[in-house]
PDB file of N, CA and C in Angstrom:
ATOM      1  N   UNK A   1      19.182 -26.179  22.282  1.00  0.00           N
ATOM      2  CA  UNK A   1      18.088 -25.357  21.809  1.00  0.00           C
ATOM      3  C   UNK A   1      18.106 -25.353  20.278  1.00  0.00           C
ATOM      4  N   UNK A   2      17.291 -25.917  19.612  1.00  0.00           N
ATOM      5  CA  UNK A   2      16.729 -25.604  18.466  1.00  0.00           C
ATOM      6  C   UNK A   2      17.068 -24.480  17.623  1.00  0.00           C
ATOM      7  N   UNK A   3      17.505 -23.892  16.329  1.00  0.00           N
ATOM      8  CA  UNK A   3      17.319 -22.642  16.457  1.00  0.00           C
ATOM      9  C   UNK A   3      17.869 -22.969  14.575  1.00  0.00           C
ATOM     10  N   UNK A   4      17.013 -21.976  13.987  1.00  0.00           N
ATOM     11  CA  UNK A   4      17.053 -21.904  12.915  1.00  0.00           C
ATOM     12  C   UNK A   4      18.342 -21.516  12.023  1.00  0.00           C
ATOM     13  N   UNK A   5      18.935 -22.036  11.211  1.00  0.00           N
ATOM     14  CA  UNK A   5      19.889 -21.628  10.663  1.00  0.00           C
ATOM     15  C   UNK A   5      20.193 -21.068   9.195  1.00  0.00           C
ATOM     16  N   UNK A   6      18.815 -21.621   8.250  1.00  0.00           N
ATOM     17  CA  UNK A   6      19.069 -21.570   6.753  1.00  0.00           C
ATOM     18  C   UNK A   6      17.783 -22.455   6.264  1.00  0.00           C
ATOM     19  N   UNK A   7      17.467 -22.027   5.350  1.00  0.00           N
ATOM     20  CA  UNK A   7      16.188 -22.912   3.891  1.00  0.00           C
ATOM     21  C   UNK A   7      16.937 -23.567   3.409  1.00  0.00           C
ATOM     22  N   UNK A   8      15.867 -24.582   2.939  1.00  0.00           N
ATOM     23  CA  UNK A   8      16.942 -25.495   2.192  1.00  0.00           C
ATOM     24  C   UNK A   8      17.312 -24.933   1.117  1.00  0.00           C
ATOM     25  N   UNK A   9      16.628 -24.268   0.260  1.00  0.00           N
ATOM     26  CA  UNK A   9      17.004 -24.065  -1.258  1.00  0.00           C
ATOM     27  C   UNK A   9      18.662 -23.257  -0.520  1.00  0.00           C
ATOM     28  N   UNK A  10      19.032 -22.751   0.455  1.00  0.00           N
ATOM     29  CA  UNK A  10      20.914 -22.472   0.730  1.00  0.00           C
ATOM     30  C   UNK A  10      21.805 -23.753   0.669  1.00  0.00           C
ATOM     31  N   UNK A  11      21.561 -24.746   0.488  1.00  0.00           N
ATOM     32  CA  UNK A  11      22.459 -26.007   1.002  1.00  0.00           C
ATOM     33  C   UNK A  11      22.068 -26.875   0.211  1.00  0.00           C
ATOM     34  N   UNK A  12      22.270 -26.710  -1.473  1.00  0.00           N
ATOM     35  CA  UNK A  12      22.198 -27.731  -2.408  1.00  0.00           C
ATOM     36  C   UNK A  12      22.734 -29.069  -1.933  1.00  0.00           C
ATOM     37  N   UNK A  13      22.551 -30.186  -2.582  1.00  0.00           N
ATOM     38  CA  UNK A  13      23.331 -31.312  -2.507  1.00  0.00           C
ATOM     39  C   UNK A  13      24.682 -30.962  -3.133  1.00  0.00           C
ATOM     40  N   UNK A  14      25.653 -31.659  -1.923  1.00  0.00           N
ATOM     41  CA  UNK A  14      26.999 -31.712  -1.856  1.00  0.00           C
ATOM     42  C   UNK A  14      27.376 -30.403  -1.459  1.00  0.00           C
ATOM     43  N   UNK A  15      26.428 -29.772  -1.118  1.00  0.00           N
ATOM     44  CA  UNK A  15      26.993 -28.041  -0.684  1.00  0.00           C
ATOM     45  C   UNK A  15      27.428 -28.006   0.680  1.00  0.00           C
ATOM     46  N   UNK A  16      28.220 -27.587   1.308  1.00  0.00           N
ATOM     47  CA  UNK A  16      28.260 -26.477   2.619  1.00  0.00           C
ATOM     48  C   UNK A  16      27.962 -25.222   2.840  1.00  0.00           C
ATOM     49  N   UNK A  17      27.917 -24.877   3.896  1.00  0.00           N
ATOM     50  CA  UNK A  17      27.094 -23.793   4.531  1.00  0.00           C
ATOM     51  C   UNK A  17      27.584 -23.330   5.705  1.00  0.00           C
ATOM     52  N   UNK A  18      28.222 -21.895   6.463  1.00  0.00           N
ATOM     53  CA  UNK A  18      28.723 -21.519   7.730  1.00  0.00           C
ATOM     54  C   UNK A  18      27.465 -20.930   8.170  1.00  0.00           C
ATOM     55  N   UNK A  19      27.388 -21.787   9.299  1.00  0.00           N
ATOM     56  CA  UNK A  19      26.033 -20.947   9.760  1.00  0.00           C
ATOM     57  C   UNK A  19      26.493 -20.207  11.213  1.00  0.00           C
ATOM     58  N   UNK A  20      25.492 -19.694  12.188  1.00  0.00           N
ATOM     59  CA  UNK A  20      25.946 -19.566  13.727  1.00  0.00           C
ATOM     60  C   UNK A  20      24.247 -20.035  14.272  1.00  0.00           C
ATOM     61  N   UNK A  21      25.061 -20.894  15.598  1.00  0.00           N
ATOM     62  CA  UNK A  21      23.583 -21.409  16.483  1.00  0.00           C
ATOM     63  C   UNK A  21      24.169 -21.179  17.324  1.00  0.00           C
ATOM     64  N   UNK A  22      24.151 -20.983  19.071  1.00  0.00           N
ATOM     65  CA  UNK A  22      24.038 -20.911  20.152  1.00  0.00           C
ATOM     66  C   UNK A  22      25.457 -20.907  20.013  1.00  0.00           C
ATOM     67  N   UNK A  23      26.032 -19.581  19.741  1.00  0.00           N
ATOM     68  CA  UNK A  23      26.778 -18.924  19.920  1.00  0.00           C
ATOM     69  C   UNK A  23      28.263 -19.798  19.452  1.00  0.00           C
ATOM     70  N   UNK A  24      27.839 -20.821  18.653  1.00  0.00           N
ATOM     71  CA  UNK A  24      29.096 -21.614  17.654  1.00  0.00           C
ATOM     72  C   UNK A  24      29.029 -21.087  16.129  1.00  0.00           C
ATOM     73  N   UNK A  25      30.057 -21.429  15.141  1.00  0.00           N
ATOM     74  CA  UNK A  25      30.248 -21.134  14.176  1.00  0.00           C
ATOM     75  C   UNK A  25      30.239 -22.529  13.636  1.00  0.00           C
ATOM     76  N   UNK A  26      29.295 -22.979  12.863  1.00  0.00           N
ATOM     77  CA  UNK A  26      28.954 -24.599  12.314  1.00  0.00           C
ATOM     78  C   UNK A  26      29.040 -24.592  11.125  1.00  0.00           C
ATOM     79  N   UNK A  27      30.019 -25.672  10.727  1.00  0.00           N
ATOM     80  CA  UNK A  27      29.871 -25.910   9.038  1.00  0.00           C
ATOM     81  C   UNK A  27      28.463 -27.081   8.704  1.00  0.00           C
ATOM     82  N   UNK A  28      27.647 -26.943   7.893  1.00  0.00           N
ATOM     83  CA  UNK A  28      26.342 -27.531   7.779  1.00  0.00           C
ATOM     84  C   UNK A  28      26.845 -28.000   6.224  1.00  0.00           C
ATOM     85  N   UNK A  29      26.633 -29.331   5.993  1.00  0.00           N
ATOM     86  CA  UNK A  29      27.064 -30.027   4.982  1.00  0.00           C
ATOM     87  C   UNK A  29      25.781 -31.023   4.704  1.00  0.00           C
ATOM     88  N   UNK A  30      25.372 -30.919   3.286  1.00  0.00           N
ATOM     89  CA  UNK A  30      24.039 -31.824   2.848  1.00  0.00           C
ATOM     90  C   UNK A  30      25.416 -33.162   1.731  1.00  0.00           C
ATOM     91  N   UNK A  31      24.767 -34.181   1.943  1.00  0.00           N
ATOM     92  CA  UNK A  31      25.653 -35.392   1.128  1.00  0.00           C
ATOM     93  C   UNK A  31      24.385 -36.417   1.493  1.00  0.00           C
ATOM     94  N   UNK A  32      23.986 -36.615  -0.288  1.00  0.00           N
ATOM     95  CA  UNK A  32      23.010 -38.182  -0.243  1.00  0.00           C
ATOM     96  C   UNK A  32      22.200 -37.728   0.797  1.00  0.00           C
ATOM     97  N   UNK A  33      21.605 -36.195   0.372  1.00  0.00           N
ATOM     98  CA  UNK A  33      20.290 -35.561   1.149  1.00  0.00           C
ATOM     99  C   UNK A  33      20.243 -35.754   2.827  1.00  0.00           C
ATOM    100  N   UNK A  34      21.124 -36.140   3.606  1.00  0.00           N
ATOM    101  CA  UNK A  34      21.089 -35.757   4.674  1.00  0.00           C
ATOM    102  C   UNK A  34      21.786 -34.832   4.903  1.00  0.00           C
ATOM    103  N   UNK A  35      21.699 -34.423   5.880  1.00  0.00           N
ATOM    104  CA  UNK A  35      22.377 -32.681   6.476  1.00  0.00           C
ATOM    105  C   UNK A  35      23.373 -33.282   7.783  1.00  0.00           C
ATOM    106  N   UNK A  36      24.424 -32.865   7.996  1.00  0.00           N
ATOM    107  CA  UNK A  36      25.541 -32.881   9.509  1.00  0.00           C
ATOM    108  C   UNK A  36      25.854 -31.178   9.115  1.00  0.00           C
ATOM    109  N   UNK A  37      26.435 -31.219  10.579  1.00  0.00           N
ATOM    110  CA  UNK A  37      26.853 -30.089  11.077  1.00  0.00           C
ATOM    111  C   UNK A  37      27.554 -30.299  12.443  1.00  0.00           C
ATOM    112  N   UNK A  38      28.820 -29.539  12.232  1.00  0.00           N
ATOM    113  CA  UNK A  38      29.472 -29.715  12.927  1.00  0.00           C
ATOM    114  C   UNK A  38      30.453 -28.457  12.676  1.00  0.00           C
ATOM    115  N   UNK A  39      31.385 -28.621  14.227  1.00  0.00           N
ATOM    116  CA  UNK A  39      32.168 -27.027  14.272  1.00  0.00           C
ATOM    117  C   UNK A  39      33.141 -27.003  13.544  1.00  0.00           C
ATOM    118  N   UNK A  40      33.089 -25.132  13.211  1.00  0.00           N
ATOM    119  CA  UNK A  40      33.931 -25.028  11.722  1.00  0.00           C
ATOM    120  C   UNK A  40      35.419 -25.210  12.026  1.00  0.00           C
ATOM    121  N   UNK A  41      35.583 -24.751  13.174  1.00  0.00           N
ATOM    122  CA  UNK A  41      36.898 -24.773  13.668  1.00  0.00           C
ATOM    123  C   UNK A  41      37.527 -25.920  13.613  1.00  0.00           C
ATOM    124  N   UNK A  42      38.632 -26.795  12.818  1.00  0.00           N
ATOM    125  CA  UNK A  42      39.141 -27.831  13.017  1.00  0.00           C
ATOM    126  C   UNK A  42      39.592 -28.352  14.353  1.00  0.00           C
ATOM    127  N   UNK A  43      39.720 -29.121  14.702  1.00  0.00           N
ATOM    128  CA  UNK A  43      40.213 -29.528  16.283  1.00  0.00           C
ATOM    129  C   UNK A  43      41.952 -29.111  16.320  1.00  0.00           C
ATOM    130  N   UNK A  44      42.390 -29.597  15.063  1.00  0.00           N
ATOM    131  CA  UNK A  44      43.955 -29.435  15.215  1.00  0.00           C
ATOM    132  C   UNK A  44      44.283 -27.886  15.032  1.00  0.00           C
ATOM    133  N   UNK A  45      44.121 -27.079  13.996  1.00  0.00           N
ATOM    134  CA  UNK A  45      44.823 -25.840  14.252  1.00  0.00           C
ATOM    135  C   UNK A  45      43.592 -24.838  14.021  1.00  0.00           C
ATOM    136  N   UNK A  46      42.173 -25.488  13.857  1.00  0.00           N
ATOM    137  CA  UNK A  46      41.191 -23.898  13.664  1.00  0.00           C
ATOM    138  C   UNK A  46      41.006 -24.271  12.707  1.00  0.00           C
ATOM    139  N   UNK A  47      41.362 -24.872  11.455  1.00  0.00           N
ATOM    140  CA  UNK A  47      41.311 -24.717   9.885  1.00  0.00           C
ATOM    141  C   UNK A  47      39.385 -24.349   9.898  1.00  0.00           C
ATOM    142  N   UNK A  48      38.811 -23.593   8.512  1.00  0.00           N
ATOM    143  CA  UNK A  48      37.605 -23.668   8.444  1.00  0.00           C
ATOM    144  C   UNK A  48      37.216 -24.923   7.462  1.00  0.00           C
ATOM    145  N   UNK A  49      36.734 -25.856   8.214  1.00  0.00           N
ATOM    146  CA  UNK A  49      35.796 -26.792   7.796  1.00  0.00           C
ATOM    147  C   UNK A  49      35.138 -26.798   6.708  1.00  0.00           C
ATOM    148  N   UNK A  50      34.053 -25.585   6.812  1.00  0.00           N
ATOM    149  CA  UNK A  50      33.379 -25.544   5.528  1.00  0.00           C
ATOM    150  C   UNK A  50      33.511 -25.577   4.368  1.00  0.00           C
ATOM    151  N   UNK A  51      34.812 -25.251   4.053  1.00  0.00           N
ATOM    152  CA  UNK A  51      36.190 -25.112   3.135  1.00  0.00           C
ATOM    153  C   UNK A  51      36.481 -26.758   2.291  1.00  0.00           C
ATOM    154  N   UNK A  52      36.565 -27.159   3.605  1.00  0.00           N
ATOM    155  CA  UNK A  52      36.967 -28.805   3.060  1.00  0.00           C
ATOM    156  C   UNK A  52      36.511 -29.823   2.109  1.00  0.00           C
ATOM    157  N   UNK A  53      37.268 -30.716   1.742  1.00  0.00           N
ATOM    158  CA  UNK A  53      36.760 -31.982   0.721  1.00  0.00           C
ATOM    159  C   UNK A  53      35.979 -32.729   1.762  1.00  0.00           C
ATOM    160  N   UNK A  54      34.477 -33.378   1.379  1.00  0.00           N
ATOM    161  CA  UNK A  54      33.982 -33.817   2.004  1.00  0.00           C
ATOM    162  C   UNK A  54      33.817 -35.329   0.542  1.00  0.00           C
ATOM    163  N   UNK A  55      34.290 -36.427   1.573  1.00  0.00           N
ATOM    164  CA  UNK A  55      34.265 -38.168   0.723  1.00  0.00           C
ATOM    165  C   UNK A  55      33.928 -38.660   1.786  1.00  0.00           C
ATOM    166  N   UNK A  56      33.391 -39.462   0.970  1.00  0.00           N
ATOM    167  CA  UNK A  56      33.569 -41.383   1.940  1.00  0.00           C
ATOM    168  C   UNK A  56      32.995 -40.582   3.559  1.00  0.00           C
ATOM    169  N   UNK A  57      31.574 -40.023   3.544  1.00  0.00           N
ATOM    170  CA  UNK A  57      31.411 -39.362   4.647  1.00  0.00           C
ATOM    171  C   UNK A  57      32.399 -38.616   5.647  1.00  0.00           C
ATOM    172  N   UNK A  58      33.092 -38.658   5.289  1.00  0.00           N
ATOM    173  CA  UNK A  58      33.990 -37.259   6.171  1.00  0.00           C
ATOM    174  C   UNK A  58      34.773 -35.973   5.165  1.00  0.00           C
ATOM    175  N   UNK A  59      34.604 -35.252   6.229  1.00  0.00           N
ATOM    176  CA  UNK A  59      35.385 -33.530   5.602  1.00  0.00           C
ATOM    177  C   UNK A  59      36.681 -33.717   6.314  1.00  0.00           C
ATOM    178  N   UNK A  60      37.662 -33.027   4.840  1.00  0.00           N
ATOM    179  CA  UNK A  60      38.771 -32.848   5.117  1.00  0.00           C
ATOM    180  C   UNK A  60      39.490 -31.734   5.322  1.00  0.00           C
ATOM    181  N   UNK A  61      39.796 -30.959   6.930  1.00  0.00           N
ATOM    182  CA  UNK A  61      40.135 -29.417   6.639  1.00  0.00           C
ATOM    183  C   UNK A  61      41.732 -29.483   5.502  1.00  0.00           C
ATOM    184  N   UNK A  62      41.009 -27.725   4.664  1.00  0.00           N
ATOM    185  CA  UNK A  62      41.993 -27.659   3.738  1.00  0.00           C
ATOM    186  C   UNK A  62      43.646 -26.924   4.497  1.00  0.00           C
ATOM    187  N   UNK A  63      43.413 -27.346   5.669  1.00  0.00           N
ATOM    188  CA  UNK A  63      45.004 -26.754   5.869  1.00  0.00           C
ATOM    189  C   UNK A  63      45.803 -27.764   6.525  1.00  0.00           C
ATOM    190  N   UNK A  64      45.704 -29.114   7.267  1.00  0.00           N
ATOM    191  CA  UNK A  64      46.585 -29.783   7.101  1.00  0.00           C
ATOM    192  C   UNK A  64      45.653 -31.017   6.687  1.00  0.00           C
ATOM    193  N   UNK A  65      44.868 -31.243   6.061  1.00  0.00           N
ATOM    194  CA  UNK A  65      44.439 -32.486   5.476  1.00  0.00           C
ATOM    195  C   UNK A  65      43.506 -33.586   6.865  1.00  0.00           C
ATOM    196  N   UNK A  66      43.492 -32.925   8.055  1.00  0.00           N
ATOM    197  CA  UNK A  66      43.194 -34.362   9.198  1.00  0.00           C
ATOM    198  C   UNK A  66      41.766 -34.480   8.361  1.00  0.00           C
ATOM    199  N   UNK A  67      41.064 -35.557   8.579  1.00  0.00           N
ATOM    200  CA  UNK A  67      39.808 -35.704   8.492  1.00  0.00           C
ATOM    201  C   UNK A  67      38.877 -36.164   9.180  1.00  0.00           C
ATOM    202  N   UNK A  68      37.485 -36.253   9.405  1.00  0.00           N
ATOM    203  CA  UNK A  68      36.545 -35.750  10.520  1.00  0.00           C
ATOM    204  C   UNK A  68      35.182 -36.536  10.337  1.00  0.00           C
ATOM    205  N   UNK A  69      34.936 -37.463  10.714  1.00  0.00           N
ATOM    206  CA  UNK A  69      33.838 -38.499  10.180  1.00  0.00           C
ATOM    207  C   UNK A  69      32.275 -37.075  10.609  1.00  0.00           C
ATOM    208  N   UNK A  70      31.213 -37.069   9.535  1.00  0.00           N
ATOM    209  CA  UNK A  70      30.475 -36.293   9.605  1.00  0.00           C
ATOM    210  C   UNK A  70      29.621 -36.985  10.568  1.00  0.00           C
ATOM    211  N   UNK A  71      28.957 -37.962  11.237  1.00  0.00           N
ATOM    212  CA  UNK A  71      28.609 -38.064  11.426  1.00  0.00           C
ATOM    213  C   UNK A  71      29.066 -38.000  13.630  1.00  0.00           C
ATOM    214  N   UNK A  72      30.212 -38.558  13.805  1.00  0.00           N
ATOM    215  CA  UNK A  72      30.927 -38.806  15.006  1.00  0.00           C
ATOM    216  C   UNK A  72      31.711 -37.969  15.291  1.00  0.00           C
ATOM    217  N   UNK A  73      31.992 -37.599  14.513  1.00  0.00           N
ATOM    218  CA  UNK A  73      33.650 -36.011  14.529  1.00  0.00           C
ATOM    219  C   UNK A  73      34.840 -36.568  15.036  1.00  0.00           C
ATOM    220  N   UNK A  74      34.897 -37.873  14.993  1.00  0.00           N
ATOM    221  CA  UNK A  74      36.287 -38.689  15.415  1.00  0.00           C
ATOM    222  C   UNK A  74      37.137 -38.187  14.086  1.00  0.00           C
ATOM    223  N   UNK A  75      37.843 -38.359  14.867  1.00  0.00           N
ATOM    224  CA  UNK A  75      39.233 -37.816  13.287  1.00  0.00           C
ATOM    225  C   UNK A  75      40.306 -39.450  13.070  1.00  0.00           C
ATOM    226  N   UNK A  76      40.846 -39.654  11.851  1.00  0.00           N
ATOM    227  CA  UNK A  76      41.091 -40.904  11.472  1.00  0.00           C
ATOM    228  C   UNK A  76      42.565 -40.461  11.799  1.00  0.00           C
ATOM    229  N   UNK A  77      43.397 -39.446  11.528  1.00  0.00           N
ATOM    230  CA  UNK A  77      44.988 -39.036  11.695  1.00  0.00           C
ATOM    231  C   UNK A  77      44.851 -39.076  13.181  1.00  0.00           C
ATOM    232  N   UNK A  78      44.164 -38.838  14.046  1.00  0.00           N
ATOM    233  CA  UNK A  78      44.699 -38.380  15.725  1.00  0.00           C
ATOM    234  C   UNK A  78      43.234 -38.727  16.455  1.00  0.00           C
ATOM    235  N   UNK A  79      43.522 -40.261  16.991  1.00  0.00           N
ATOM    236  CA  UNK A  79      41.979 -40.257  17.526  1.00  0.00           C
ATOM    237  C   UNK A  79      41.445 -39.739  19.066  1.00  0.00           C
ATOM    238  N   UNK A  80      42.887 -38.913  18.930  1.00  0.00           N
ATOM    239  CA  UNK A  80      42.241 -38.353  20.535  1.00  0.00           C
ATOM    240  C   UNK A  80      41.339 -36.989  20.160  1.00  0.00           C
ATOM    241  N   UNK A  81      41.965 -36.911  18.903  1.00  0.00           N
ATOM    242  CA  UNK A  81      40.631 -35.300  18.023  1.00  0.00           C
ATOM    243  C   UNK A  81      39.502 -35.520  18.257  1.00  0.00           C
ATOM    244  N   UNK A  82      38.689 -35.271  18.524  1.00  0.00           N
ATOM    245  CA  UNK A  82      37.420 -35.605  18.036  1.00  0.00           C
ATOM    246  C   UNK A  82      36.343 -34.027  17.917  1.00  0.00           C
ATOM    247  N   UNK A  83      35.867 -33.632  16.828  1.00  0.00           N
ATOM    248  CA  UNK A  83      35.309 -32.519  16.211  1.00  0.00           C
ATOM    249  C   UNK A  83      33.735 -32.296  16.895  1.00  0.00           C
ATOM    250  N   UNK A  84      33.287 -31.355  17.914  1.00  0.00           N
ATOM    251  CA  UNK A  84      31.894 -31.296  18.664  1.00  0.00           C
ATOM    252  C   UNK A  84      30.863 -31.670  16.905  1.00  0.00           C
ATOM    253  N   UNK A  85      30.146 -32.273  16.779  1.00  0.00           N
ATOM    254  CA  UNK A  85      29.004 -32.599  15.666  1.00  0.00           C
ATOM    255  C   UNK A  85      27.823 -31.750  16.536  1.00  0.00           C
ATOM    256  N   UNK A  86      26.766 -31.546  15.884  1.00  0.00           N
ATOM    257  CA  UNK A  86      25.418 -31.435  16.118  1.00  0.00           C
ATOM    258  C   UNK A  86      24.258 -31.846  16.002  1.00  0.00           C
ATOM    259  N   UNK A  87      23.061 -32.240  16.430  1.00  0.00           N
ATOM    260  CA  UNK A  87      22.201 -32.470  15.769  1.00  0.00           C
ATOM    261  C   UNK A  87      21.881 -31.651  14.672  1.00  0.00           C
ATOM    262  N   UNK A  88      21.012 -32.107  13.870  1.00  0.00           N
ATOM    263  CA  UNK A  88      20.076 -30.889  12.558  1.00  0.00           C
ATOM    264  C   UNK A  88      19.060 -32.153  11.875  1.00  0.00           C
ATOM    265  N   UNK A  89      17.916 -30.893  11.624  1.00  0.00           N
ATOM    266  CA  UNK A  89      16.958 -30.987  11.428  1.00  0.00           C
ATOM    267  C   UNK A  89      16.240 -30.083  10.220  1.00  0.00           C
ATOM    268  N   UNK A  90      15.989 -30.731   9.517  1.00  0.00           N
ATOM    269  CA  UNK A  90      14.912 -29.917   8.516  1.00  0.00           C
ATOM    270  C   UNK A  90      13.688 -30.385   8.907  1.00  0.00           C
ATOM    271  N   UNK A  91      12.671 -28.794   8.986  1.00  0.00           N
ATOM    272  CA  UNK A  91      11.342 -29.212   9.329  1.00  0.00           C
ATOM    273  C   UNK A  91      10.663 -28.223   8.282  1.00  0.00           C
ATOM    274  N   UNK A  92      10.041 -28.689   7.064  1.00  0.00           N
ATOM    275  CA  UNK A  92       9.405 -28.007   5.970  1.00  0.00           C
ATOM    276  C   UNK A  92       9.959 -27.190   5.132  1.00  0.00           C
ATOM    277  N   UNK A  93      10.654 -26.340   5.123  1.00  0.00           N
ATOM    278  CA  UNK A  93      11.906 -25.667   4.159  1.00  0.00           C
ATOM    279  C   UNK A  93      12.881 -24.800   5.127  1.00  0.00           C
ATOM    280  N   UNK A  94      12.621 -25.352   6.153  1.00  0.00           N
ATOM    281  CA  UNK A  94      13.839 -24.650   7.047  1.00  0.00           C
ATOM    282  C   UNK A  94      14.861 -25.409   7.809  1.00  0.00           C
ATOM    283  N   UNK A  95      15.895 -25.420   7.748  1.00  0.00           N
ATOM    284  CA  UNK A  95      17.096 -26.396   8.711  1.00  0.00           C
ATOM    285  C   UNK A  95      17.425 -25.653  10.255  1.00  0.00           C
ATOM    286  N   UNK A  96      17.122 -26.838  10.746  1.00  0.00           N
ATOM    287  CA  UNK A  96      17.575 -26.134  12.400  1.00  0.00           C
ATOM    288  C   UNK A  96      18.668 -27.162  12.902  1.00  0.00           C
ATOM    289  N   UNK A  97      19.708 -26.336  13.599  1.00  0.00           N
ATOM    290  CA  UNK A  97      20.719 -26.992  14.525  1.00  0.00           C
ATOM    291  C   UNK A  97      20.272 -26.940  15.960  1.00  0.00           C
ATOM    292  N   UNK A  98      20.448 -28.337  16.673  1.00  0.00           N
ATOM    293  CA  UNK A  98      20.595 -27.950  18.011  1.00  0.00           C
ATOM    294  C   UNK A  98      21.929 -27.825  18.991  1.00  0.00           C
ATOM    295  N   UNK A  99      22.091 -26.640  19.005  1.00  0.00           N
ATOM    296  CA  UNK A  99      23.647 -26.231  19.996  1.00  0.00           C
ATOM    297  C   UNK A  99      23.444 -25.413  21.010  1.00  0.00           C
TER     298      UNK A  99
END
């Protein structure tokens, strides 16, 4: 389900953003004007996501370093990790996740 999360003018380029959609807690990350989103909760211990260094298309949680391709949520340290992603969508000045 669709569901609104934030305007764009909240989610500069290179910014993150904790939003909530269908009852998840999503880190929403704009890089080279596209938007991912994906759950804040790290796969390995919870770390918050939103928090993280985001390069070379993936975020890195700041508490043990794994990292999390934005687009797949495969993790490069442990590939049995893999991080739930979301769709998202900007439609006119508003961003929607579907979760």
């Amino acid at each position: 389900m669709w569901t609104p999360v934030a305007h764009r003018k909240d989610l500069p380029e290179g910014g993150a953003l904790l939003v909530e959609a269908g009852g998840h807690r999503i880190a929403l990350f704009k890089r080279k004007g596209k938007l991912f989103a994906m759950r804040n909760a790290c796969a390995h211990r919870g770390g918050p996501l939103v928090e993280g260094h985001v390069e070379d298309g993936k975020v890195t949680c700041p508490w043990h370093a794994w990292a999390f391709d934005l687009t797949s949520g495969k993790c490069a340290e442990a590939p049995f990790a893999e991080q739930p992603v979301f769709p998202v969508k900007l439609e006119g000045e508003e961003i929607f996740v579907d979760a």
